[in-house]
C-alpha atoms as a PDB file:
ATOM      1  CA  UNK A   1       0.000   0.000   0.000  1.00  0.00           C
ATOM      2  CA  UNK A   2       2.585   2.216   0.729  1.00  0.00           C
ATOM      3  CA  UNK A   3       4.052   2.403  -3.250  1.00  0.00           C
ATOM      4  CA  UNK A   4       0.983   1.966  -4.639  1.00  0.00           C
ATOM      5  CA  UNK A   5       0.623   4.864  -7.090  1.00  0.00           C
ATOM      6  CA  UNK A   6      -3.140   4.110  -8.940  1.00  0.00           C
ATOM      7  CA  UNK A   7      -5.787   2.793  -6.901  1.00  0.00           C
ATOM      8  CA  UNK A   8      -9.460   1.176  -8.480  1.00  0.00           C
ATOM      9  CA  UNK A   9     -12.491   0.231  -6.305  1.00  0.00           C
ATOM     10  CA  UNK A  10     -14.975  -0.803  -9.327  1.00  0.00           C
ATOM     11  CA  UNK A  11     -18.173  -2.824  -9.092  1.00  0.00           C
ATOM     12  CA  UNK A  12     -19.108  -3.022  -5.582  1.00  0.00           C
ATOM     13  CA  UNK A  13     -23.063  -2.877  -5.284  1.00  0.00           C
ATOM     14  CA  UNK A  14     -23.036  -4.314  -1.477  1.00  0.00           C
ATOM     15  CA  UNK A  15     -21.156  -1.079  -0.087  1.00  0.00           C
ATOM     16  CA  UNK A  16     -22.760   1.890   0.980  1.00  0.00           C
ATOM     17  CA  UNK A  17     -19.838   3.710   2.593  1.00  0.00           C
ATOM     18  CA  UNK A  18     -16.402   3.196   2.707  1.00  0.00           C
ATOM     19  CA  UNK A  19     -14.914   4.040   6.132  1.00  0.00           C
ATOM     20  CA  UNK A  20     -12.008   3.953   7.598  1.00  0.00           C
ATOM     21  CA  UNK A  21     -11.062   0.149   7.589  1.00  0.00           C
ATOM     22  CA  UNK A  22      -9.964   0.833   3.884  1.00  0.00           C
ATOM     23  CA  UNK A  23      -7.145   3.413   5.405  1.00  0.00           C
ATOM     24  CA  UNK A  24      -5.661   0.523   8.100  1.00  0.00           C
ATOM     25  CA  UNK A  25      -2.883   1.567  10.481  1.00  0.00           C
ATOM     26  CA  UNK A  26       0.063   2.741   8.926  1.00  0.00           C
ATOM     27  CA  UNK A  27       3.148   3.178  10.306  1.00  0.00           C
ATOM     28  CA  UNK A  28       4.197   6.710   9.813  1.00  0.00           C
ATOM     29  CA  UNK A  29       0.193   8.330   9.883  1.00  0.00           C
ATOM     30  CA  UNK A  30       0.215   8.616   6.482  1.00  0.00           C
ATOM     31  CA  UNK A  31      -2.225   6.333   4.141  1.00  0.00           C
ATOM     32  CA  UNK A  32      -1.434   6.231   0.413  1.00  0.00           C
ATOM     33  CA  UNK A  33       1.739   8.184   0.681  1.00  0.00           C
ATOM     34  CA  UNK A  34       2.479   7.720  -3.017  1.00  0.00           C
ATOM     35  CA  UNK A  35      -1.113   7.391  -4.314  1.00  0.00           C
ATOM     36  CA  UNK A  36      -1.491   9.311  -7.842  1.00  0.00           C
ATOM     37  CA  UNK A  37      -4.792   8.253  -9.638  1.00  0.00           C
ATOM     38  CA  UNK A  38      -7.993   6.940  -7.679  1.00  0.00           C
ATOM     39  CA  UNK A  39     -10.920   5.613  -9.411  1.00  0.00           C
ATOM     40  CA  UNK A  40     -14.214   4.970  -7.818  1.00  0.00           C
ATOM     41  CA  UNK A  41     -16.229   3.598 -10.654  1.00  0.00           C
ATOM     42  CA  UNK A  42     -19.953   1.478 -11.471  1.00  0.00           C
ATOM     43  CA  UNK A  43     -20.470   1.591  -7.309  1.00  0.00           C
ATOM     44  CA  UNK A  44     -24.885   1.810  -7.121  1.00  0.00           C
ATOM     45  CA  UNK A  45     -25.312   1.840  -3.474  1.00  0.00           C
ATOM     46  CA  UNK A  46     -22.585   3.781  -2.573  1.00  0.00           C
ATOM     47  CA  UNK A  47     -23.702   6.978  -0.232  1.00  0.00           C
ATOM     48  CA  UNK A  48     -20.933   8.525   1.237  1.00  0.00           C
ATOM     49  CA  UNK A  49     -16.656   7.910   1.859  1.00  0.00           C
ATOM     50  CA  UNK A  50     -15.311   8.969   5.654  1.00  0.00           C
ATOM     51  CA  UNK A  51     -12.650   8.078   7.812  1.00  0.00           C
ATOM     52  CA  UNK A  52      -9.340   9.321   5.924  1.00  0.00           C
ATOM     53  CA  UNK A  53      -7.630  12.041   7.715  1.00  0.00           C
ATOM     54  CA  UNK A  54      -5.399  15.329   6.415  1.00  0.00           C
ATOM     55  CA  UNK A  55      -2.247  14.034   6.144  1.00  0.00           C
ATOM     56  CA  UNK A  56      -3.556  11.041   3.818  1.00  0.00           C
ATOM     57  CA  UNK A  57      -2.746  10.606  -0.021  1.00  0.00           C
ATOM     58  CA  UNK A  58      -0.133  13.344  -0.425  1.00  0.00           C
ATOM     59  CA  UNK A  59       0.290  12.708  -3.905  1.00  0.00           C
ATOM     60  CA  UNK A  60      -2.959  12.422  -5.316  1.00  0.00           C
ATOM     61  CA  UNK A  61      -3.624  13.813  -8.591  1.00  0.00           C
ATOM     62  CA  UNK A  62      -6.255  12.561 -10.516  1.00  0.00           C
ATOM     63  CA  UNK A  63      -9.494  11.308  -9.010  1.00  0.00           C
ATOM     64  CA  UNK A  64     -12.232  10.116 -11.268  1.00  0.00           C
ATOM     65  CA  UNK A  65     -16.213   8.843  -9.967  1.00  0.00           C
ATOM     66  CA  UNK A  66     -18.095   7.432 -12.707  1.00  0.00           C
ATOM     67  CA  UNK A  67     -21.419   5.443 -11.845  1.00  0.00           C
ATOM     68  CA  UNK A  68     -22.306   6.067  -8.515  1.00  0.00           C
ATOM     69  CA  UNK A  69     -25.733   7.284  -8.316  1.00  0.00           C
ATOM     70  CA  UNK A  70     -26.632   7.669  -4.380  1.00  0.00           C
ATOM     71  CA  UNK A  71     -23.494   9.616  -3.826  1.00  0.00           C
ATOM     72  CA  UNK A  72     -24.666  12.724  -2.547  1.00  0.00           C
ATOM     73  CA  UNK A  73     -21.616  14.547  -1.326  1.00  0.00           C
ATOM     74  CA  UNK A  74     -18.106  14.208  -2.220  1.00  0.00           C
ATOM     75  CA  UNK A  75     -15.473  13.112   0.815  1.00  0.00           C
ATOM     76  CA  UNK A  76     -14.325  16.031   3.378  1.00  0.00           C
ATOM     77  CA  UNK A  77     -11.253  15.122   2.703  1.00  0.00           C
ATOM     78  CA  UNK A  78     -10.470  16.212  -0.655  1.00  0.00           C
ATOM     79  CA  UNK A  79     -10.115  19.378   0.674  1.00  0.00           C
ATOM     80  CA  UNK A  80      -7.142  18.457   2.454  1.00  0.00           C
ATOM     81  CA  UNK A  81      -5.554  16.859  -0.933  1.00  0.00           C
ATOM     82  CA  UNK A  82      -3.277  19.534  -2.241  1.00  0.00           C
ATOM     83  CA  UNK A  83      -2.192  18.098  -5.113  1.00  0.00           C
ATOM     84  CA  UNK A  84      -5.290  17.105  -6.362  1.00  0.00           C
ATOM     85  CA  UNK A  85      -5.529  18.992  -9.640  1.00  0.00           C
ATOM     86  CA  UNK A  86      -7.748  16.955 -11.947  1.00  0.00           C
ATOM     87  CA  UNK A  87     -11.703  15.687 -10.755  1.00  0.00           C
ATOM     88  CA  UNK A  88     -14.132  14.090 -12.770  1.00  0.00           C
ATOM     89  CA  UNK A  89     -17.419  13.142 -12.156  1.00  0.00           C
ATOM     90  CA  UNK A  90     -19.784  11.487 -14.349  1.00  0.00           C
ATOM     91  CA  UNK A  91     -23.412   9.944 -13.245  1.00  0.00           C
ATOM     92  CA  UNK A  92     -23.073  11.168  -9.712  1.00  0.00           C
ATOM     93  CA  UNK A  93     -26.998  12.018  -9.855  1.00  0.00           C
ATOM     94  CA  UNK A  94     -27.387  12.372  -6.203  1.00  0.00           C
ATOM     95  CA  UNK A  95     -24.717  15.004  -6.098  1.00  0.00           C
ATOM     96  CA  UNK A  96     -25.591  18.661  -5.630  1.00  0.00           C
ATOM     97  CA  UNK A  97     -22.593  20.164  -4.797  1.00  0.00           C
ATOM     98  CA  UNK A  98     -19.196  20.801  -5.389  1.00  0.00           C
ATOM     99  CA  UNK A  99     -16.595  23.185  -3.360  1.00  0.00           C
ATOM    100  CA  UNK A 100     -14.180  23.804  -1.402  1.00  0.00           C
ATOM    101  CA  UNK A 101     -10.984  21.423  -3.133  1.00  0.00           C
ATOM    102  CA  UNK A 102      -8.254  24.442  -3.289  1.00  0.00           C
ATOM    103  CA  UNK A 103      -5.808  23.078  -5.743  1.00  0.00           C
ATOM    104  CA  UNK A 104      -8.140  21.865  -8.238  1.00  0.00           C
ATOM    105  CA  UNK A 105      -7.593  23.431 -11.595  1.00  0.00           C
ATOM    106  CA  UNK A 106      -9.546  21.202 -14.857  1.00  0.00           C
ATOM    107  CA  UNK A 107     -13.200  20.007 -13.549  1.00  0.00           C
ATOM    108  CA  UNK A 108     -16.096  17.838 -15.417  1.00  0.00           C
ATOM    109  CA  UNK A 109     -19.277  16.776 -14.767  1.00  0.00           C
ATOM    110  CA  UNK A 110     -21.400  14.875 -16.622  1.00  0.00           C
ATOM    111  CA  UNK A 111     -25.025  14.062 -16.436  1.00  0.00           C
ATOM    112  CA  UNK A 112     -25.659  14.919 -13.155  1.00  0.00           C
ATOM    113  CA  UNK A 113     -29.319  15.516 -12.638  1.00  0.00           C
ATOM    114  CA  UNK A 114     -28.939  16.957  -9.609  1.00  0.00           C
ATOM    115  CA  UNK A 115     -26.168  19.075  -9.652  1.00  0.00           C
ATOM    116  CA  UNK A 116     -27.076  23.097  -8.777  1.00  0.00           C
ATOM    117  CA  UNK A 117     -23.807  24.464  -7.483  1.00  0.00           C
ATOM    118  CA  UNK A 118     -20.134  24.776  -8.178  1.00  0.00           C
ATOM    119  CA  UNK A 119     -18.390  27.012  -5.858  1.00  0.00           C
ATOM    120  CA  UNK A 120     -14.952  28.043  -3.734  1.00  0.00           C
ATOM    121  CA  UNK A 121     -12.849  26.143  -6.360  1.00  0.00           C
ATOM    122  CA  UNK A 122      -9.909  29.351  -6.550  1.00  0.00           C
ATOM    123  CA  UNK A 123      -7.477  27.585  -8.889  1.00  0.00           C
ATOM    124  CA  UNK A 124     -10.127  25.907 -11.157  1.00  0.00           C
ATOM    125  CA  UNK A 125      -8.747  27.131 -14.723  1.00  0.00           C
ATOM    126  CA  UNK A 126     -11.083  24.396 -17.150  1.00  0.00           C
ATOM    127  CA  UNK A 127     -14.109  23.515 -16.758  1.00  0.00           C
ATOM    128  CA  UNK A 128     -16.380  20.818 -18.480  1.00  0.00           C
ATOM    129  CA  UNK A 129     -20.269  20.647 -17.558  1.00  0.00           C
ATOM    130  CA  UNK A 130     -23.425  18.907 -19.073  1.00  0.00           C
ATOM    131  CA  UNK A 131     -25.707  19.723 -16.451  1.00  0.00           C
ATOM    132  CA  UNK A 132     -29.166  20.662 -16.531  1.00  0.00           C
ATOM    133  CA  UNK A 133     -30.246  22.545 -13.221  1.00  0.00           C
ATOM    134  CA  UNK A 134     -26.564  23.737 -12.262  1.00  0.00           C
ATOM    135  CA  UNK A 135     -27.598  26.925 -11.339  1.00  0.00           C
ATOM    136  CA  UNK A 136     -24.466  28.623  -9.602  1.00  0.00           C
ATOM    137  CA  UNK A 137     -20.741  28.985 -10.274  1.00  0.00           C
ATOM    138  CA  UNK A 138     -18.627  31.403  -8.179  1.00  0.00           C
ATOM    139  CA  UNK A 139     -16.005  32.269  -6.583  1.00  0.00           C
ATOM    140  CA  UNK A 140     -13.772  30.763  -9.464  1.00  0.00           C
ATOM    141  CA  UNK A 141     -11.629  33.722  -9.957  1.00  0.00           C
ATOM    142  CA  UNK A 142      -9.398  31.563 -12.348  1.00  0.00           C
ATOM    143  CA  UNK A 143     -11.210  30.057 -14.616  1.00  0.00           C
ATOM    144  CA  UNK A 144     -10.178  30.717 -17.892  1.00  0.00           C
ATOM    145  CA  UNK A 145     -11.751  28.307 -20.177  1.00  0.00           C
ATOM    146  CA  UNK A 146     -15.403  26.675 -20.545  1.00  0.00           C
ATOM    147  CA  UNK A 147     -17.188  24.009 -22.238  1.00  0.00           C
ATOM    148  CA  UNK A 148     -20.612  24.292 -21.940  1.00  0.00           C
ATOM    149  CA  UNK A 149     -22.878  21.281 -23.450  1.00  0.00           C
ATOM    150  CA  UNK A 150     -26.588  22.014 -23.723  1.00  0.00           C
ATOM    151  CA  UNK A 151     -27.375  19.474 -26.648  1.00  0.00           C
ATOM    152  CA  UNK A 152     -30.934  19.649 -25.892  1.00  0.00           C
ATOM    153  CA  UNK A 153     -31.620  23.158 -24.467  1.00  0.00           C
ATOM    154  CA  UNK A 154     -32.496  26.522 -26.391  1.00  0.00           C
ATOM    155  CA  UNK A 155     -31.553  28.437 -23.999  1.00  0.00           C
ATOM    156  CA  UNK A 156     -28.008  29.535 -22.392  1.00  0.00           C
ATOM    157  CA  UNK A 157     -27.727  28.226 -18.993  1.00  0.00           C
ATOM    158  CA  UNK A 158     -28.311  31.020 -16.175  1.00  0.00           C
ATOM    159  CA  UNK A 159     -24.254  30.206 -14.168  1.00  0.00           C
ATOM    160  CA  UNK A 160     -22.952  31.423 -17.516  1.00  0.00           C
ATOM    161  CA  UNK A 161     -24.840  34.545 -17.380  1.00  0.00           C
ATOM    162  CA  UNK A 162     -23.951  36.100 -13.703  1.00  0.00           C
ATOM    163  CA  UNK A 163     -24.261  39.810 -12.487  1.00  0.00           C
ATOM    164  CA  UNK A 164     -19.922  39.945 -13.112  1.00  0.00           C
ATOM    165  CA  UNK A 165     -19.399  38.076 -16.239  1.00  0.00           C
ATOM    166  CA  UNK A 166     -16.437  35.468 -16.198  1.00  0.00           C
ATOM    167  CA  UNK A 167     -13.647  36.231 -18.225  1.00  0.00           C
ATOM    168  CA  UNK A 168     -12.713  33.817 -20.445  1.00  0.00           C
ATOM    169  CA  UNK A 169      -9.813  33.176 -22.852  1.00  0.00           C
ATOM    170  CA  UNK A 170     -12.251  29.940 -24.586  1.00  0.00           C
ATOM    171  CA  UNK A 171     -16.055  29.197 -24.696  1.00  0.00           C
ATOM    172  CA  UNK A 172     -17.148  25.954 -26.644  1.00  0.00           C
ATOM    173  CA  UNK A 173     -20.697  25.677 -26.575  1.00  0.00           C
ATOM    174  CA  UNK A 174     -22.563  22.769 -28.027  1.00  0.00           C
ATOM    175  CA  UNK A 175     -26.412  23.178 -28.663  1.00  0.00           C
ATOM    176  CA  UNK A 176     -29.126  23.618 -30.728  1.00  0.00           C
ATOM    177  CA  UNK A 177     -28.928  25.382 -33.598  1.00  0.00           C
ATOM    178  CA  UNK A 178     -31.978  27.910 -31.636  1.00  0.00           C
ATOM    179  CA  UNK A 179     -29.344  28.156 -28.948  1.00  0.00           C
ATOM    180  CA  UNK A 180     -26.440  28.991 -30.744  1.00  0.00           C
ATOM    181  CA  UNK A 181     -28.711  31.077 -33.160  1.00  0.00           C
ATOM    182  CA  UNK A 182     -29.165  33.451 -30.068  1.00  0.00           C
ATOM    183  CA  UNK A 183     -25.497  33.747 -29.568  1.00  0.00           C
ATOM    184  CA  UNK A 184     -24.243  34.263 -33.123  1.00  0.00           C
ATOM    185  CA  UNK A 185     -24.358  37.815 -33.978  1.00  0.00           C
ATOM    186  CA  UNK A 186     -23.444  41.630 -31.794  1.00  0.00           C
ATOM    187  CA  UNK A 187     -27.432  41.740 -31.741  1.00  0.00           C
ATOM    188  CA  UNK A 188     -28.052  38.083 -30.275  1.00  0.00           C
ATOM    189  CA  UNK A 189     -29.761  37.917 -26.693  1.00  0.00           C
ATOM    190  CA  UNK A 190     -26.515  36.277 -25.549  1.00  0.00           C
ATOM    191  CA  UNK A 191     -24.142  38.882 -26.529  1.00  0.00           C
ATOM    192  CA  UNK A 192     -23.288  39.878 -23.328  1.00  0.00           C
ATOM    193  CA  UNK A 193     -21.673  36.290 -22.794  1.00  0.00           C
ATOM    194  CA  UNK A 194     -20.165  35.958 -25.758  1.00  0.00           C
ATOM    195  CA  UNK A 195     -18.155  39.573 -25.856  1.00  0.00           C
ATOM    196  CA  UNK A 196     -16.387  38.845 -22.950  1.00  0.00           C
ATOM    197  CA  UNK A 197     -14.239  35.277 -24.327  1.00  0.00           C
ATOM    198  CA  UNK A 198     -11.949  36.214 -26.162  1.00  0.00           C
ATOM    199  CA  UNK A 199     -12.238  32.595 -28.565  1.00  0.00           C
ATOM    200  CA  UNK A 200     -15.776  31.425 -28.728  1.00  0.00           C
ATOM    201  CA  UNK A 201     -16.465  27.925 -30.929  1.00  0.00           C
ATOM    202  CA  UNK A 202     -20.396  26.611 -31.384  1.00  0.00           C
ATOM    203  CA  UNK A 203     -21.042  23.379 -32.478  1.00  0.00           C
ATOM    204  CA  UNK A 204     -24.484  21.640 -32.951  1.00  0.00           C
ATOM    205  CA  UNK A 205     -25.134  18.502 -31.011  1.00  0.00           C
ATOM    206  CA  UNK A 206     -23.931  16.602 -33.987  1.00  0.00           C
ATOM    207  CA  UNK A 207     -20.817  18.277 -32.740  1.00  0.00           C
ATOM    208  CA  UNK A 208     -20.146  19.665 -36.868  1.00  0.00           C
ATOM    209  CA  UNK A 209     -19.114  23.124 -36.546  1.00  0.00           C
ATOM    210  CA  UNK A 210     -21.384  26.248 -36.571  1.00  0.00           C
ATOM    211  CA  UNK A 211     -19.590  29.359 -36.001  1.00  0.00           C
ATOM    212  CA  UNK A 212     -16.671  30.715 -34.208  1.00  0.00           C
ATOM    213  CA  UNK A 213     -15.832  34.204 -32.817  1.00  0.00           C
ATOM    214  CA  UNK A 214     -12.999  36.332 -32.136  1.00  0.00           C
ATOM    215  CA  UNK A 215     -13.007  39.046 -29.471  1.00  0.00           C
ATOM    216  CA  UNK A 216      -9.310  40.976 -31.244  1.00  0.00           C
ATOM    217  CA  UNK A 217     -11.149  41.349 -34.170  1.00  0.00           C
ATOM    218  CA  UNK A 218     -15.030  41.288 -33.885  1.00  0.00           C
ATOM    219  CA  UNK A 219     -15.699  38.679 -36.254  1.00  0.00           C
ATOM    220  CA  UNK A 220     -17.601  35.901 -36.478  1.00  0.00           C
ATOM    221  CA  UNK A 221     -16.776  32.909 -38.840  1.00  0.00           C
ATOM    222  CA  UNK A 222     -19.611  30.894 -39.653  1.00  0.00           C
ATOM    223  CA  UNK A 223     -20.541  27.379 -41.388  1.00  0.00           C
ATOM    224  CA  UNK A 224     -22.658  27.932 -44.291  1.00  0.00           C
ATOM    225  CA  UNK A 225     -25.854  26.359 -42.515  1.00  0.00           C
ATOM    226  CA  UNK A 226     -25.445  29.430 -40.073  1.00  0.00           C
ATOM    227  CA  UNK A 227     -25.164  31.726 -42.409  1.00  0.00           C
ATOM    228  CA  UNK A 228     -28.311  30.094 -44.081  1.00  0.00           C
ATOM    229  CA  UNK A 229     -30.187  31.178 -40.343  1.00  0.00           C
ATOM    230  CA  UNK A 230     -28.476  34.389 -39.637  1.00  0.00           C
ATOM    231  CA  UNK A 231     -29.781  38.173 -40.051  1.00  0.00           C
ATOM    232  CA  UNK A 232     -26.348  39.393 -39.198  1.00  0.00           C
ATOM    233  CA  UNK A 233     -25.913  41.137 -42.223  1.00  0.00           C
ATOM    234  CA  UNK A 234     -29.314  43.486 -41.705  1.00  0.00           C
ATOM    235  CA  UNK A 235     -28.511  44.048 -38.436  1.00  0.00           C
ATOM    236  CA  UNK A 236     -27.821  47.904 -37.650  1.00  0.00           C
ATOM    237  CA  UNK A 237     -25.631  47.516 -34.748  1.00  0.00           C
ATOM    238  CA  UNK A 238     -23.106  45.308 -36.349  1.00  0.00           C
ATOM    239  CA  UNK A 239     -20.973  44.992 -39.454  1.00  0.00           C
ATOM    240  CA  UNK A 240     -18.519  41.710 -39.975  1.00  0.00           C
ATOM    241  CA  UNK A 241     -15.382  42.941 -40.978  1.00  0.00           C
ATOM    242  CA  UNK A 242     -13.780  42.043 -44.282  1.00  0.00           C
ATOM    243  CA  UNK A 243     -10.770  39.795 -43.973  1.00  0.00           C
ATOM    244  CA  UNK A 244      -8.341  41.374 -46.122  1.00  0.00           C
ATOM    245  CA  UNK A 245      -6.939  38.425 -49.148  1.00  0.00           C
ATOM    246  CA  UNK A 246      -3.077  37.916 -48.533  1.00  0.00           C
ATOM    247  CA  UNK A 247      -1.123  39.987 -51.221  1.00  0.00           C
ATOM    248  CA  UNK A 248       1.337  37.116 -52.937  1.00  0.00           C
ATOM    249  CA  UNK A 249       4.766  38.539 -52.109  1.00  0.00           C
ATOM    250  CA  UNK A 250       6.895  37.904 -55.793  1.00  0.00           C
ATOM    251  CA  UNK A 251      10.505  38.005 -54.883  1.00  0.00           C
ATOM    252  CA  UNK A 252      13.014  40.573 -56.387  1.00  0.00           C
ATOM    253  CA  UNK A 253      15.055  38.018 -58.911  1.00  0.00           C
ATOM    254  CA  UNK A 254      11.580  37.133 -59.866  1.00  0.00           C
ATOM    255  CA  UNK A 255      10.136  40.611 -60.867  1.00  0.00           C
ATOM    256  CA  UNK A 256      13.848  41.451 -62.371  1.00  0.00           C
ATOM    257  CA  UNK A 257      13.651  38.294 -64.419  1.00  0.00           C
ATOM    258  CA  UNK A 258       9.948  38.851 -65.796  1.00  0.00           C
ATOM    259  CA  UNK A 259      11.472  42.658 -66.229  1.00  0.00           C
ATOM    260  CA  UNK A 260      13.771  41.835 -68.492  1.00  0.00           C
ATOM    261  CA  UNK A 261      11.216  38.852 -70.109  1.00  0.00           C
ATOM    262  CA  UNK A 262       9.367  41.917 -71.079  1.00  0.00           C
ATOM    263  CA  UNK A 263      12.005  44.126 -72.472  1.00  0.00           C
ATOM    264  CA  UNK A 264      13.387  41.461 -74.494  1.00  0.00           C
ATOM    265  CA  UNK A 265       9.863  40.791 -75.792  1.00  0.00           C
ATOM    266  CA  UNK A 266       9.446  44.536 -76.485  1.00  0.00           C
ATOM    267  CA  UNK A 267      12.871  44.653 -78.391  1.00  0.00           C
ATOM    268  CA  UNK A 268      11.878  41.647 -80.519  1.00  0.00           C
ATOM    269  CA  UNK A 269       8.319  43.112 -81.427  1.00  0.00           C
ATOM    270  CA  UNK A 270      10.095  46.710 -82.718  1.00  0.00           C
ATOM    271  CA  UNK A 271      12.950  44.926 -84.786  1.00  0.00           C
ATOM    272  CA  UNK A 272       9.743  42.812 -86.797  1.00  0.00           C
ATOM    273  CA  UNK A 273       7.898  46.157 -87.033  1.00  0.00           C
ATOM    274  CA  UNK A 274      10.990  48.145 -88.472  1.00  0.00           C
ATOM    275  CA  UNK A 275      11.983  44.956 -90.933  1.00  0.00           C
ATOM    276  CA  UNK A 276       8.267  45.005 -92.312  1.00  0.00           C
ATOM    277  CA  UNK A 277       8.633  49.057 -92.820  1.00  0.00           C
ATOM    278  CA  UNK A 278      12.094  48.296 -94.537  1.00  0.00           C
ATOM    279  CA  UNK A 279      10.925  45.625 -96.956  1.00  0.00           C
ATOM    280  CA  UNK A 280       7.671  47.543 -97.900  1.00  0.00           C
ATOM    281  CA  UNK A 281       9.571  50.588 -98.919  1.00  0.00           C
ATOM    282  CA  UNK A 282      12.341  48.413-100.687  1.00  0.00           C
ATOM    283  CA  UNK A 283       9.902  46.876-102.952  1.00  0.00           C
ATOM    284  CA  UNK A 284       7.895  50.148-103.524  1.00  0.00           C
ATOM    285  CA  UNK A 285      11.590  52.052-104.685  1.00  0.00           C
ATOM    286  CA  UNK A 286      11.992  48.711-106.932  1.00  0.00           C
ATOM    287  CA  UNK A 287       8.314  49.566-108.161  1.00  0.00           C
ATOM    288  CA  UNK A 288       9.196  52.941-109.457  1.00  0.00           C
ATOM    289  CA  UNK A 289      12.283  52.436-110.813  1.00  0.00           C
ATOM    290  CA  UNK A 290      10.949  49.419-113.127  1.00  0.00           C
ATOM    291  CA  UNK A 291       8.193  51.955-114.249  1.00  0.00           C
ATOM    292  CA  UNK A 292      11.595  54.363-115.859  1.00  0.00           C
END
């Protein structure tokens, strides 16, 4: 146990709590000391996890719970885990919170039905969420990037539309083509959101590509399908810039070679001129004179 670096507990359906008897008595205090990845996976019953103390799994990095549909809070002592940078959680659907876990910087949750708030997390940077009643996200003053999923919603969920909009560097949102519709344009309802990323991607729940926006230059690319949809063009309070076409740079032996191309062209056109001239009067003189 004590060089044990990845740790699985998968397909228990008897437990409903894992206590302390899965911590034992080590020597030094410390349980997992070199513990990196933990996986708590396809557990139905499973209601809560107690009985580790601060001290415990120093190292741990990575903790993924997938399939455990009772569990309705995650373990106190995560917050203790200071290297845990990495949490994913996926069919947790008794689950209604998540805070509190300081070092944690790349978050996702998936299909959590109950899920409502996301909050204290001060070094979260990514975060991943297909949730349908999260409600609240704050006090994530890091958080830099977003991907929102709403595959079957028209509508923008209301975390991602707070009194202090977040900041963002990226915003992928997948949705309906009504949803993504309402985003696409300076005159959209979800403007707001969208001004303030500075890389914005849409894609339809198909997950093919719809339109794309970039805060340094105020334009918005879009897939001919959005286009198809779009009144950005009549819209007053917007214009899409034009993207200028790249001038083809010809190099300077290049342009001095066609130069003289041309010239030499030129030259050869005058000399057959001037030799047409010279044989027409030749043959007119020869005309006369054979007339005396």
């Amino acid at each position: 146990m004590r060089s044990l670096k990845f740790l699985a507990i998968n397909g228990s359906n008897l437990s409903t709590y894992i206590g302390p008897e899965i911590r034992g008595t080590p020597d030094d205090g410390v349980a997992f000391p070199k513990l990196e990845q933990l996986v708590i996976s396809k557990m139905s019953n499973l209601k809560s996890w107690w009985g580790l103390q601060k001290r415990d799994m120093p190292l741990l990095m990575n903790f993924r719970i997938v399939g455990c549909p009772k569990l309705d809070s995650l373990p106190h002592w995560l917050e203790y885990c200071n290297a845990l940078t990495s949490l994913h959680i996926d069919h947790v659907d008794s689950l209604e919170t998540i805070e509190n876990i300081p070092a944690l910087k790349e978050l996702e949750v998936r299909e959590n039905n109950k899920l409502k708030m996301i909050s204290n997390l001060g070094k979260l940077e990514d975060l991943k969420v297909n949730c349908l009643i999260l409600d609240v996200v704050q006090d994530v003053p890091s958080l830099c990037t977003v991907h929102s999923n709403e595959r079957n919603s028209t509508k923008l969920p209301q975390w991602l539309q707070p009194e202090k909009p977040f900041k963002l560097r990226r915003l992928e949102i997948i949705g309906t083509e009504e949803l993504l519709d309402s985003c696409s344009s300076a005159s959209a309802p979800y403007w707001p959101v969208i001004q303030n990323a500075d890389h914005v991607y849409a894609y339809l729940p198909d997950e093919s590509f719809y339109f794309s926006y970039a805060k340094s230059c105020s334009y918005f690319h879009k897939s001919a399908r959005s286009l198809a949809q779009s009144s950005l063009y009549s819209s007053p309070s917007f214009s899409m810039p034009i993207v200028p076409q790249a001038e083809e740079v010809v190099p300077t032996d290049e342009i001095r070679s066609n130069s003289e191309q041309v010239a030499q062209a030129t030259n050869q056109s005058w000399m057959s001129i001037l030799f047409t001239v010279l044989l027409f009067v030749a043959a007119h003189i020869f005309s006369l004179s054979s007339e005396y």
